[in-house]
Protein backbone atom coordinates (compact mmCIF):
# COMPACT_ATOMS: atom_id res chain seq x y z
CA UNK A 1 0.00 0.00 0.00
CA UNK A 2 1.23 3.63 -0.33
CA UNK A 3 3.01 5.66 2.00
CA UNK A 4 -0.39 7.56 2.57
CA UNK A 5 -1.76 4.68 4.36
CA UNK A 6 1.05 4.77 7.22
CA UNK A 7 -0.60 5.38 10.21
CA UNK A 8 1.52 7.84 13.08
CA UNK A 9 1.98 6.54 16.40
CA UNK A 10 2.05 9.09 19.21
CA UNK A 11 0.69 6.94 21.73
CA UNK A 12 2.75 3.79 22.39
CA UNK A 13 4.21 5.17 25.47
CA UNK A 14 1.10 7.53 27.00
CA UNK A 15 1.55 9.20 30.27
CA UNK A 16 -1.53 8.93 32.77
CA UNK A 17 -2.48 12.51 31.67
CA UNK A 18 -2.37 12.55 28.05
CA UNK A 19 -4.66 8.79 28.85
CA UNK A 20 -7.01 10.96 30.60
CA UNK A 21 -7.45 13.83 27.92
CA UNK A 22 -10.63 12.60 26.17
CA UNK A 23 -12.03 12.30 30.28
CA UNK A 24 -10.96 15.64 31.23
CA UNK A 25 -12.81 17.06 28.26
CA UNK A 26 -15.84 15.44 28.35
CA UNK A 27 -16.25 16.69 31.88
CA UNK A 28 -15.33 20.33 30.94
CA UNK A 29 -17.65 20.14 28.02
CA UNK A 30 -20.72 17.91 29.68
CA UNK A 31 -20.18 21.39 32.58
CA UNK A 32 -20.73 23.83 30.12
CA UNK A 33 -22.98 22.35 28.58
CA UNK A 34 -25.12 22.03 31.53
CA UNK A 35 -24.59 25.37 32.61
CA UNK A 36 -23.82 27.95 30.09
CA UNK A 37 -26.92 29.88 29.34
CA UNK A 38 -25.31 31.88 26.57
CA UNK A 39 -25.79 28.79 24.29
CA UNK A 40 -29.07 27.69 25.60
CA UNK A 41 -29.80 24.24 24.32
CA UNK A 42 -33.76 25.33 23.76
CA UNK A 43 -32.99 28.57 22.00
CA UNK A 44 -34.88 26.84 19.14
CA UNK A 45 -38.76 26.17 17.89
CA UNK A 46 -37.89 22.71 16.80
CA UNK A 47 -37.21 21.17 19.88
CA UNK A 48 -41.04 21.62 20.62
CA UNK A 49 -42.10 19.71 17.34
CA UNK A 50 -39.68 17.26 18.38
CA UNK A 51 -41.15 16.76 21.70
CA UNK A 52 -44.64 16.71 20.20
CA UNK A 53 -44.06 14.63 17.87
CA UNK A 54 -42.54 11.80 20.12
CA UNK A 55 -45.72 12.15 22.40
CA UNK A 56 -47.66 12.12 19.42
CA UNK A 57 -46.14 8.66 18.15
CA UNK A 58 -46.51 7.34 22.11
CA UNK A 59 -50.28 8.44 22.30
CA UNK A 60 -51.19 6.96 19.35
CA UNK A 61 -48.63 3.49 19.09
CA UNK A 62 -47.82 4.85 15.20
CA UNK A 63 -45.96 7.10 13.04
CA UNK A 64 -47.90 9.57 11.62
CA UNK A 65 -48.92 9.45 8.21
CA UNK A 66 -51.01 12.39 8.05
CA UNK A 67 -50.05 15.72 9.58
CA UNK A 68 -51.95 15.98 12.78
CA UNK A 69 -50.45 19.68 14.17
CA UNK A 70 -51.42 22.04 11.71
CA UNK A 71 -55.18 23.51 10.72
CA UNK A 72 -53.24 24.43 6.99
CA UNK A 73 -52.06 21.15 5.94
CA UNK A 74 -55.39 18.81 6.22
CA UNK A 75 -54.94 16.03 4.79
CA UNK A 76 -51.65 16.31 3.70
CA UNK A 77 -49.05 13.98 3.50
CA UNK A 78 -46.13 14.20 6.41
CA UNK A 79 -43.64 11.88 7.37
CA UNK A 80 -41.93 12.03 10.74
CA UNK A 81 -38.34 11.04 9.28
CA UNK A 82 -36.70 11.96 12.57
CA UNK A 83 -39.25 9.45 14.63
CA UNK A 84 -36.68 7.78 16.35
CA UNK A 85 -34.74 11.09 17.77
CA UNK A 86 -38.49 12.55 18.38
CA UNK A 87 -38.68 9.27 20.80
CA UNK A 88 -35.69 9.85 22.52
CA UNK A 89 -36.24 13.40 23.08
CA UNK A 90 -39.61 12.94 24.55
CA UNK A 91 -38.94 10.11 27.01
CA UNK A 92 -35.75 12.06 27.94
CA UNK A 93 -38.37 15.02 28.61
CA UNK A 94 -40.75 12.29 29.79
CA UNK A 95 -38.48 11.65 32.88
CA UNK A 96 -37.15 14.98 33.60
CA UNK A 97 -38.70 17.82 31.85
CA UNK A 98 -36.38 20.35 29.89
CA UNK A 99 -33.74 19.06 32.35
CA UNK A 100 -33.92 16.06 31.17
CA UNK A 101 -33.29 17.02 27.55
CA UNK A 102 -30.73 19.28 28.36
CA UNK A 103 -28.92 16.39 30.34
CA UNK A 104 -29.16 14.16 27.15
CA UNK A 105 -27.77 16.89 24.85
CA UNK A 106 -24.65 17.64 27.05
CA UNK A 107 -23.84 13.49 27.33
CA UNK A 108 -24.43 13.77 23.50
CA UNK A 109 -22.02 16.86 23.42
CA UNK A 110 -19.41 15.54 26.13
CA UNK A 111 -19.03 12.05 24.79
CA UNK A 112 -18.30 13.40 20.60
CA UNK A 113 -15.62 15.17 21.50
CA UNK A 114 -14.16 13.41 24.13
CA UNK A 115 -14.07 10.29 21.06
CA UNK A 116 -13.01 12.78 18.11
CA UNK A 117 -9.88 13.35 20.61
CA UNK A 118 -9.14 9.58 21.71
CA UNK A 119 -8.78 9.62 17.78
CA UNK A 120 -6.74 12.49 16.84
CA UNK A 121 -4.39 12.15 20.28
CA UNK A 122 -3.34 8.76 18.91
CA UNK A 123 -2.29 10.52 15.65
CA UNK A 124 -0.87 13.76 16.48
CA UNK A 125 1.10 15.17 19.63
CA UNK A 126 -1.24 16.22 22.44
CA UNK A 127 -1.38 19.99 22.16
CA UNK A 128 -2.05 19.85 18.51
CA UNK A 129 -4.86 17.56 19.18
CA UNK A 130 -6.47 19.59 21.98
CA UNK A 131 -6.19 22.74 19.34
CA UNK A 132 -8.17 20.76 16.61
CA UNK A 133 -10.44 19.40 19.32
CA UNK A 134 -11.64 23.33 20.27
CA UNK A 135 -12.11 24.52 16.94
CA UNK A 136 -14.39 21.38 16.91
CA UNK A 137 -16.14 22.49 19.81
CA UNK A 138 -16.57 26.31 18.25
CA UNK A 139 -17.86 25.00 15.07
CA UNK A 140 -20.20 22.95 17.03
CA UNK A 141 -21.63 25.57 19.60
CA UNK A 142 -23.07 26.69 16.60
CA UNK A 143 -25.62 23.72 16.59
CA UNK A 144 -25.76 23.13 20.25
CA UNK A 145 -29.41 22.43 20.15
CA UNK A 146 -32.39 20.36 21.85
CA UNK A 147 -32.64 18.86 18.39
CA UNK A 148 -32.44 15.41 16.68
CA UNK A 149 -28.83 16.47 14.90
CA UNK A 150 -27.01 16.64 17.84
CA UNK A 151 -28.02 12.15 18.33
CA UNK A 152 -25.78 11.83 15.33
CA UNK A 153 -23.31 13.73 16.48
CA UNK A 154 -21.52 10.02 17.99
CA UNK A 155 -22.69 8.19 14.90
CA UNK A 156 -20.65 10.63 12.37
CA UNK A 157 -17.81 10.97 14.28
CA UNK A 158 -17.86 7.15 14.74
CA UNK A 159 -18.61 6.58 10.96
CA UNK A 160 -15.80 8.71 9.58
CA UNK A 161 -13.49 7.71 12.20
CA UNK A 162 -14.10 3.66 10.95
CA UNK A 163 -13.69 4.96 6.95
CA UNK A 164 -10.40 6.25 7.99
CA UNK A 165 -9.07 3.70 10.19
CA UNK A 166 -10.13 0.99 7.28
CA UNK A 167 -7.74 3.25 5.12
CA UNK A 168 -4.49 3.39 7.35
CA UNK A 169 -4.86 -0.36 8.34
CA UNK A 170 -3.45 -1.01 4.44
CA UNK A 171 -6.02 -3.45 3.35
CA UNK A 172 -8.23 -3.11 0.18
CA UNK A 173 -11.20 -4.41 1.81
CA UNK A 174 -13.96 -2.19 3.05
CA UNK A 175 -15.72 -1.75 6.94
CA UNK A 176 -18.15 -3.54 6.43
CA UNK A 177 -19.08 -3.57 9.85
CA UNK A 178 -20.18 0.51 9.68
CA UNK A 179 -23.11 -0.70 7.06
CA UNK A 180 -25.19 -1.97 10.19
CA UNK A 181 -24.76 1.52 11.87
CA UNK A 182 -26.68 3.28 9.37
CA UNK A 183 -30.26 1.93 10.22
CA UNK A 184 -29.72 4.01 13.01
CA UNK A 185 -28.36 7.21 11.91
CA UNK A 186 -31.32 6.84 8.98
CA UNK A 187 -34.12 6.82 11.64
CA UNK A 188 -32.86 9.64 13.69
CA UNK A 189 -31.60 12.32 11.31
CA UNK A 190 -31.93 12.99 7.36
CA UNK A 191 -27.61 13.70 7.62
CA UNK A 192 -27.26 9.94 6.80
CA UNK A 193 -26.96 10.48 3.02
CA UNK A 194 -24.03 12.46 3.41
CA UNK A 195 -22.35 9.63 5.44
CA UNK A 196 -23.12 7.47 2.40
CA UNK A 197 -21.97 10.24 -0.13
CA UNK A 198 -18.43 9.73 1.95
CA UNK A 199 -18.27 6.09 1.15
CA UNK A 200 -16.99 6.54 -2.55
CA UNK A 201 -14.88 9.10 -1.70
CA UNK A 202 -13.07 6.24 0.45
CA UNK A 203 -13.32 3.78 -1.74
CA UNK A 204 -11.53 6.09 -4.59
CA UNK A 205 -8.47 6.51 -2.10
CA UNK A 206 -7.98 2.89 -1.44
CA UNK A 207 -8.22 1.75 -5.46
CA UNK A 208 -5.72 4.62 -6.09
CA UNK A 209 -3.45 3.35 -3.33
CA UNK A 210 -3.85 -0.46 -4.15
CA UNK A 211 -1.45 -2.13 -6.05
CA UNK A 212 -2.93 -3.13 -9.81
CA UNK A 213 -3.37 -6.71 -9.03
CA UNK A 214 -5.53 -6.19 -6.49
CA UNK A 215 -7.70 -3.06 -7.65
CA UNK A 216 -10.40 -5.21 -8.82
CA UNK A 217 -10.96 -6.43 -5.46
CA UNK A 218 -10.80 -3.34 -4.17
CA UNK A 219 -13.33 -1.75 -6.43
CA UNK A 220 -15.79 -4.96 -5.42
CA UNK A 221 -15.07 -4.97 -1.39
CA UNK A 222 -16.02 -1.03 -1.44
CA UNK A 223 -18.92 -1.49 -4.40
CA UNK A 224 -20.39 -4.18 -2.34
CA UNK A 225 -19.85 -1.81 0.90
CA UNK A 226 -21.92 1.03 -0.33
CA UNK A 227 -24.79 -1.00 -1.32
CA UNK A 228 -24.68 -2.72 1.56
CA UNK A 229 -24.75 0.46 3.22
CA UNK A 230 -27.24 2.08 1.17
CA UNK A 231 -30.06 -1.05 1.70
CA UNK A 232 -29.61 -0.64 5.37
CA UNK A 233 -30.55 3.55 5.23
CA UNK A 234 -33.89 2.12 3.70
CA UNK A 235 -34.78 0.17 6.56
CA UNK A 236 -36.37 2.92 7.95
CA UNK A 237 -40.57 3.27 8.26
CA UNK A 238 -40.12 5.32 4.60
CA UNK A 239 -38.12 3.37 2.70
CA UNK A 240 -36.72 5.47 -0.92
CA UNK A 241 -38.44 8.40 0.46
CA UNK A 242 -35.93 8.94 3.11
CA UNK A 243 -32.95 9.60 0.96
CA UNK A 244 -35.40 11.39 -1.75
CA UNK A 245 -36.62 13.72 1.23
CA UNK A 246 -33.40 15.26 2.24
CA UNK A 247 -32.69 15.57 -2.04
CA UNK A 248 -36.03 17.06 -2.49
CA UNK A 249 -35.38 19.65 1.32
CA UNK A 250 -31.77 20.61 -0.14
CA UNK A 251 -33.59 22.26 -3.72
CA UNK A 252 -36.82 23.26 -2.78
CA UNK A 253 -37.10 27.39 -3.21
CA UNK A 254 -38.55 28.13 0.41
CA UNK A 255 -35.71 26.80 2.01
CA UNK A 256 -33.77 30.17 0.90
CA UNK A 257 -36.04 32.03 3.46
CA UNK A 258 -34.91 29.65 6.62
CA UNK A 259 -32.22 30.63 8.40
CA UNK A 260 -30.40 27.12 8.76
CA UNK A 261 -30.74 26.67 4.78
CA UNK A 262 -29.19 30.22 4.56
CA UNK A 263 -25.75 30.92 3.51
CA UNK A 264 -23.34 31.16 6.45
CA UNK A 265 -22.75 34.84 7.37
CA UNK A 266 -21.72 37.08 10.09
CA UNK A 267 -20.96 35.47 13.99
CA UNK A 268 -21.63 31.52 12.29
CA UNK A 269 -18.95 32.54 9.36
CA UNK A 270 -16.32 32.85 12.65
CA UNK A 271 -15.63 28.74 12.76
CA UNK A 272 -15.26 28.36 9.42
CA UNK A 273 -12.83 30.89 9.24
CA UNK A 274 -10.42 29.82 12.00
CA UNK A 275 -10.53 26.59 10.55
CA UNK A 276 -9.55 27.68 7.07
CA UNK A 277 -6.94 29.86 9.24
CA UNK A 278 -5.53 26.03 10.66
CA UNK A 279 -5.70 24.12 7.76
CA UNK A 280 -3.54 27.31 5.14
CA UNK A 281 -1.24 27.48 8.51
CA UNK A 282 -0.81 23.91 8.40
CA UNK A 283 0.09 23.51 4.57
CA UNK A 284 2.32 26.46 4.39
CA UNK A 285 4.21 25.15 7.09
CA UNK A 286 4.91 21.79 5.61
CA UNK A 287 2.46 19.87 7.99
CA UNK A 288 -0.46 18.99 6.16
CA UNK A 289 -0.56 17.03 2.13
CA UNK A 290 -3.49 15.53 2.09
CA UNK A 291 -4.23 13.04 -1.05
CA UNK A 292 -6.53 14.43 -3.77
CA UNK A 293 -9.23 12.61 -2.92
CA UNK A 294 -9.58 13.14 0.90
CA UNK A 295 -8.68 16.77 -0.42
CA UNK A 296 -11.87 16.90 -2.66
CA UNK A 297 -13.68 15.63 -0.18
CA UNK A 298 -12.82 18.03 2.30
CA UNK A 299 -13.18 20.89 0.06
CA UNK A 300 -17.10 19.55 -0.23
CA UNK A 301 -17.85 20.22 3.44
CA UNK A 302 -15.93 24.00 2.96
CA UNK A 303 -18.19 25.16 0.14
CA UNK A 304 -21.32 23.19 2.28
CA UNK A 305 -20.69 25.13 5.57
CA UNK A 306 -20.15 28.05 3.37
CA UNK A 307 -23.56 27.43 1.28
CA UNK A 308 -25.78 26.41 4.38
CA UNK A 309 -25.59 27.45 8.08
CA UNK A 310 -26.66 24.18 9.24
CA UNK A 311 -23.56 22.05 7.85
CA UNK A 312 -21.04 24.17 10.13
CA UNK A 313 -21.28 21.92 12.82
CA UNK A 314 -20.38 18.56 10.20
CA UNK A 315 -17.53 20.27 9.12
CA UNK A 316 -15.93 20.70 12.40
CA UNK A 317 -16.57 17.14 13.19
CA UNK A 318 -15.14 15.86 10.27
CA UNK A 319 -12.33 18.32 9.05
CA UNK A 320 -9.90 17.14 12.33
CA UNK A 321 -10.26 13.36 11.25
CA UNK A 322 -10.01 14.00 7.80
CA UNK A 323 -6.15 15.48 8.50
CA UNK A 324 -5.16 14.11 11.79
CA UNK A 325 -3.18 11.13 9.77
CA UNK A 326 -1.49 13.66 7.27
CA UNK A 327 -0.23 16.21 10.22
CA UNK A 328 0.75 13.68 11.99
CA UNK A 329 2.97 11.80 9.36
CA UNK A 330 4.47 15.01 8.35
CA UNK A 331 5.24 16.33 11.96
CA UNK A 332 7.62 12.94 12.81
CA UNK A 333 9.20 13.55 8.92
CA UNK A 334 9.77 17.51 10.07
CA UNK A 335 11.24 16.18 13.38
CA UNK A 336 12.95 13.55 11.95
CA UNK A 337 11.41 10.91 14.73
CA UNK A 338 9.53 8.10 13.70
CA UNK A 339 7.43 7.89 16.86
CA UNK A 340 6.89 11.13 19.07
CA UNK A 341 5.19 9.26 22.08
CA UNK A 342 2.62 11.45 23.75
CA UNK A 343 4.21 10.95 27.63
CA UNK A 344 4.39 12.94 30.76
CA UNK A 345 7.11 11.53 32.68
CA UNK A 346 6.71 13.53 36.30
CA UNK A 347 3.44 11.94 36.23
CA UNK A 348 3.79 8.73 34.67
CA UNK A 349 6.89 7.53 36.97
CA UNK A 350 4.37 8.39 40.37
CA UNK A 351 3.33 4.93 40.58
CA UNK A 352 1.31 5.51 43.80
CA UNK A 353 0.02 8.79 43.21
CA UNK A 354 -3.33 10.00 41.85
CA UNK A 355 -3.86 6.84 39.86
CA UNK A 356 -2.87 4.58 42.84
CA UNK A 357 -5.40 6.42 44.93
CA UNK A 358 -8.86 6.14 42.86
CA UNK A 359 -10.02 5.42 40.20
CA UNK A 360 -10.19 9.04 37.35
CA UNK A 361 -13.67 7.15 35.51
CA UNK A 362 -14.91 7.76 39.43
CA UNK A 363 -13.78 11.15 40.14
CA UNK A 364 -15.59 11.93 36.95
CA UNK A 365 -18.27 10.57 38.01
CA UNK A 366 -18.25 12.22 41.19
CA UNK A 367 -17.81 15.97 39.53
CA UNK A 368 -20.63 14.72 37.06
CA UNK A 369 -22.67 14.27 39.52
CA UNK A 370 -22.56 17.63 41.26
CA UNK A 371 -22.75 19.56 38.11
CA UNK A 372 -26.22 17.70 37.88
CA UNK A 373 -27.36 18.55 41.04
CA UNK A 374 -25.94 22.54 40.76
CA UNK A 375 -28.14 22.52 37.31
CA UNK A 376 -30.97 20.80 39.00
CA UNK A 377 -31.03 23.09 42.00
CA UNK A 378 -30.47 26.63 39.66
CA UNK A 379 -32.90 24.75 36.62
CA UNK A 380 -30.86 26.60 34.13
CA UNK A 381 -32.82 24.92 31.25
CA UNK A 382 -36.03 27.45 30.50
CA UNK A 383 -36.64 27.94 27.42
CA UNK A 384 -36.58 31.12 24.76
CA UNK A 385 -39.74 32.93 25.35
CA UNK A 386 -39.07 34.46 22.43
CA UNK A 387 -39.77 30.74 20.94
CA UNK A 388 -42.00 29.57 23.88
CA UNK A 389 -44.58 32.85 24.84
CA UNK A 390 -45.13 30.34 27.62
CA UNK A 391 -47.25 33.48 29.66
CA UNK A 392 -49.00 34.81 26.44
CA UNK A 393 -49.92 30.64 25.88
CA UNK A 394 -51.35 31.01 29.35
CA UNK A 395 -53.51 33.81 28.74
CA UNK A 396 -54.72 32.77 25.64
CA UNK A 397 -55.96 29.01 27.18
CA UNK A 398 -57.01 31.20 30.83
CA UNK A 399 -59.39 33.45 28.40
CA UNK A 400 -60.63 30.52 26.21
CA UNK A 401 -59.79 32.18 23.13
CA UNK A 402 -60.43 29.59 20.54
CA UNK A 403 -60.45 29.22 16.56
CA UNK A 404 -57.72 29.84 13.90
CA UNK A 405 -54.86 31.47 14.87
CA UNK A 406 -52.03 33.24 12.87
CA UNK A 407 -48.67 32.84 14.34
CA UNK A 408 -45.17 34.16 13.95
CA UNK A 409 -43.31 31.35 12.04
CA UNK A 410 -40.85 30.73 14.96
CA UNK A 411 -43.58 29.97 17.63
CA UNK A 412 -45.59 27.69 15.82
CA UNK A 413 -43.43 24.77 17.24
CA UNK A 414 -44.32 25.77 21.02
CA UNK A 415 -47.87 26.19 20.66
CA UNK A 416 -48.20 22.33 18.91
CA UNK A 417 -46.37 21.74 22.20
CA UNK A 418 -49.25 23.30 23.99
CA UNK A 419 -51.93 20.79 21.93
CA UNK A 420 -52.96 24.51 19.62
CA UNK A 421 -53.23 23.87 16.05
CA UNK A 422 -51.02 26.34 14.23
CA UNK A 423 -51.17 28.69 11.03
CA UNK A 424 -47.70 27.38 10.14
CA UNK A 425 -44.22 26.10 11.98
CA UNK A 426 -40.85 25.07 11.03
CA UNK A 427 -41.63 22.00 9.02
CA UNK A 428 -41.01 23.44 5.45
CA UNK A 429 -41.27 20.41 3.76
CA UNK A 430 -44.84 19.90 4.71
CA UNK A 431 -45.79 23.85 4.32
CA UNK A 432 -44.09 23.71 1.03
CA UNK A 433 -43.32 27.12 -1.15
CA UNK A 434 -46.70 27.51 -1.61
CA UNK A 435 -48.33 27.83 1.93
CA UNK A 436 -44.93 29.61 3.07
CA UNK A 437 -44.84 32.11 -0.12
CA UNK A 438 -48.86 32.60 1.34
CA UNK A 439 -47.87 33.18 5.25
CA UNK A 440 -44.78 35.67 4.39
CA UNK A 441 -47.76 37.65 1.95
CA UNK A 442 -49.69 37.99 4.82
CA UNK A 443 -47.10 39.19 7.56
CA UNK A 444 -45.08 41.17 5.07
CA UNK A 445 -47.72 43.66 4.22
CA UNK A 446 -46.91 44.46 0.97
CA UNK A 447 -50.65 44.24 0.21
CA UNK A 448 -52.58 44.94 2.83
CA UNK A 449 -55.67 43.95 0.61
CA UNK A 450 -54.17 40.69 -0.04
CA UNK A 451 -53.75 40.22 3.89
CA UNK A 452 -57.03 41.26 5.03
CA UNK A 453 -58.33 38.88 2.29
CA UNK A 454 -55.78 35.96 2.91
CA UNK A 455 -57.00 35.94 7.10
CA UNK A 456 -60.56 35.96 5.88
CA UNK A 457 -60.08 32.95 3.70
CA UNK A 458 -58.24 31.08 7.11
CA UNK A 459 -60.99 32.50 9.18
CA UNK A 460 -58.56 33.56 11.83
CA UNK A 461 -59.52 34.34 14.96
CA UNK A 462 -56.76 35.25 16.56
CA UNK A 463 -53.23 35.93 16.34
CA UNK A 464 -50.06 35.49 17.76
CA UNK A 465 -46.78 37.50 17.26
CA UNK A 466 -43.36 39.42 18.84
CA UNK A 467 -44.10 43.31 19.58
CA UNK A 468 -41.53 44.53 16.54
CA UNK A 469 -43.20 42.36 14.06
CA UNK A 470 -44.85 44.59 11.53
CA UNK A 471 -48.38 42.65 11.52
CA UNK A 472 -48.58 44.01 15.13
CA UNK A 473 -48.39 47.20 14.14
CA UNK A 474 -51.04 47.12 11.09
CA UNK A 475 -53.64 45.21 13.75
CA UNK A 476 -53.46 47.39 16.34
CA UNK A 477 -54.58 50.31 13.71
CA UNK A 478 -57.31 47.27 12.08
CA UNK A 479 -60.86 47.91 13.50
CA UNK A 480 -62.21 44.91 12.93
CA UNK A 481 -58.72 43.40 15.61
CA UNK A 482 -58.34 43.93 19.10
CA UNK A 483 -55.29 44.03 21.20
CA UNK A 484 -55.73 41.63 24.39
CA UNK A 485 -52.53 41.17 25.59
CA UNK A 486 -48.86 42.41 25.30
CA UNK A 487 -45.52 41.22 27.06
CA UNK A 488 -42.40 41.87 25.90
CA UNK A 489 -42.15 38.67 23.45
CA UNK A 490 -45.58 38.71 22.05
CA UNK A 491 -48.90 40.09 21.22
CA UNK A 492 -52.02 38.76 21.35
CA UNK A 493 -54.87 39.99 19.11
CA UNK A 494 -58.43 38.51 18.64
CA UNK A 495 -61.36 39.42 16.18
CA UNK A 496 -63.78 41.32 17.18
């Protein structure tokens, strides 16, 4: 096999510390994650479809077939692709409310980046690793959500990590033990087609690299892989929908007014950009040739994080895999050492200190433990009110205000939470350009005509939105609307 394929050893001779890296940091990051209310977990509307949605699907022992949330879709076809995350989320909320969630989130959070570095630390000195391993973390805070994505988060960083390993062990044949793991990641999270787009890619590096007598069985062993992978991402309740869904979501027109669809810009843009800052740093400096292939693919998730907001987080899971093996070759051929063992000698020669004493797993488990009472006792897990008018809900269901309501695109989520049939929420692909092009023509008062006629066909009744939205302002001068409530996250206005 090619040189490519030589995997660097930096951890034949580990000290206790650089052993206990991955632990370390998925303490510090399960802590902030638990307590850091600057990157609220539920600073979202989807996590209240998701929630729905599982108790939806445990109410009624079935996937639903039929969308059962909104007064504007009767009838219409919708298909819960992310059932099995929806499930999770809810029994996790089932057991301990919004605390619960958030506690299932920061495991999620803690234990992806505490395995992304068990990888890289193996293939790269320590400090470089840690320094890949927080621009991870950046890119990721970005998506540090109550929401089914952040489930896959171990899968991807598991499924990459076994296409690369399959590549350094200098074998043509393919992993065929990752196929299996995509019935999962297919039932929780419509991502899974870009793990399968990856496979190729692979496979084109290891025919390259394989000597001719043996490309054929190369070609086969990864051919045979991808199907084999593909068949088990249709063993979902879907079938060929489930990979033509995410096609369909990534080229419909509405999806260029959602924000996660949007083109990365302004704060988000920041990751990106001190990971492009790494990677030229690293080249220039004669520590990073990646092969054309792994290049091309790596290039892909660049011009995706740059196209859509949402695929920021990917990228920073997969760019420090896709060079740890590179910057670590070319670090022992710049030092001139062919293995640079990650060790830490002061500690590693006190046989019957720390390690002697107890064990690290429970010390962990202790400081685990007290970060979940300290989050328990403070409850820092409330939601957005800017996503959840939780008081406004109140009033509306205290007053008995009934019939169709028109509601600000970002609460609809919330209010199917709170059993209220909605105008319209995040699900795009059931809304579809049509009913979204309709709801933006209404609150975007270019035609006021059009809007007073559009609510009378809907036969709304009453409506829900923030104070700055511009609907507010055109129904508090209507007189046929009256203003019933106000708080500093939304208005409520009825018919009169």
């Amino acid at each position: 096999m090619s040189e490519q394929f030589r995997t660097p050893v930096f951890s034949s001779r580990k000290g206790p510390l650089i052993s206990l890296l991955p632990l370390i940091l998925a303490v510090l990051v399960f802590a902030f994650s638990m307590g850091n209310i600057a990157t609220n977990v539920f600073d979202d509307p989807d996590t209240f479809i998701h929630l729905a949605s599982g108790a939806w699907i445990v109410e009624n022992y079935q996937i639903p077939s039929i969308d059962p949330f909104s007064f504007n879709t009767v009838g219409l076809h919708w298909a819960a692709h992310e059932w099995l995350a929806q499930l999770i989320l809810f029994f996790s909320y089932a057991m301990g409310g919004l605390f619960g969630v958030r506690i299932l989130i920061a495991t999620l959070f803690a234990f992806t980046l505490a395995y992304q570095l068990r990888f890289l630390v193996a293939r790269m000195p320590a400090p470089y690793a840690l320094l890949l391993s927080a621009l991870s973390f950046t890119a990721l805070l970005s998506h540090h959500l109550a929401r089914p994505h952040v489930l896959t988060w171990p899968i991807i960083t598991y499924w990459f990590i076994g296409l690369l390993r399959s590549t350094e062990q200098g074998s043509w044949k393919a992993p065929y033990f990752l196929a299996p793991w995509m019935v999962l990641w297919a039932n929780l999270h419509g991502g899974f087609i870009l793990g399968l787009l990856a496979v190729p890619f692979f496979g084109l590096e290891v025919y390259l690299a394989t000597p001719k007598n043996e490309q054929k069985k190369a070609l086969g062993s990864w051919g045979v892989f991808f199907l084999f992978a593909l068949a088990c991402s249709l063993i979902t309740p879907f079938g060929l929908s489930g990979i033509t869904f995410g096609l369909n979501l990534a080229s419909a027109q509405y999806t260029s007014r959602i924000i996660e669809w949007a083109p990365t810009a302004g704060y988000d843009l920041l990751p990106i950009v001190f990971w492009l800052i790494a990677l030229l740093g690293m080249a220039l400096l004669g520590y990073l040739r990646l092969p054309l292939v792994r290049l091309l693919l790596l290039l892909g998730f660049v011009y995706e994080s740059f196209s859509h907001v949402r695929y920021t987080s990917m990228f920073g899971l997969v760019a420090p895999l896709l060079v740890a093996q590179s910057f670590g070759q070319h670090y022992q051929l710049r030092h001139g050492k062919e293995n640079v063992p990650n060790t830490t000698p002061s500690l590693a020669n006190k046989k019957n200190g720390m390690q002697g004493r107890y064990s690290p797993l429970g010390l962990a488990s202790v400081i685990v433990l007290a970060i979940l009472f300290w989050g328990y006792r403070y409850q820092i897990n409330q939601a957005n009110p800017y996503y959840a008018p939780s008081k406004a809900v109140d009033f509306v269901e205290q007053s008995h205000i009934t019939g169709n309501v028109l509601n600000y695109y970002n609460v609809g989520g919330y209010l199917i939470f709170r059993k209220i049939p909605v105008f319209i929420d995040s699900r795009a692909d059931l809304y579809g350009d049509r009913k979204i092009s309709e709801y933006f023509s209404i609150t975007d008062l270019a035609d006021t005509a059009k809007t007073r006629r559009l609510m009378q066909e809907h036969e709304i009744a009453w409506t829900i939105f923030p104070p700055d939205e511009k609907i507010v302002s055109y129904l508090n001068s209507e007189p046929g609307w009256q203003k019933v409530y106000e708080d500093p996250y939304a208005v409520v206005h009825i018919r009169k």
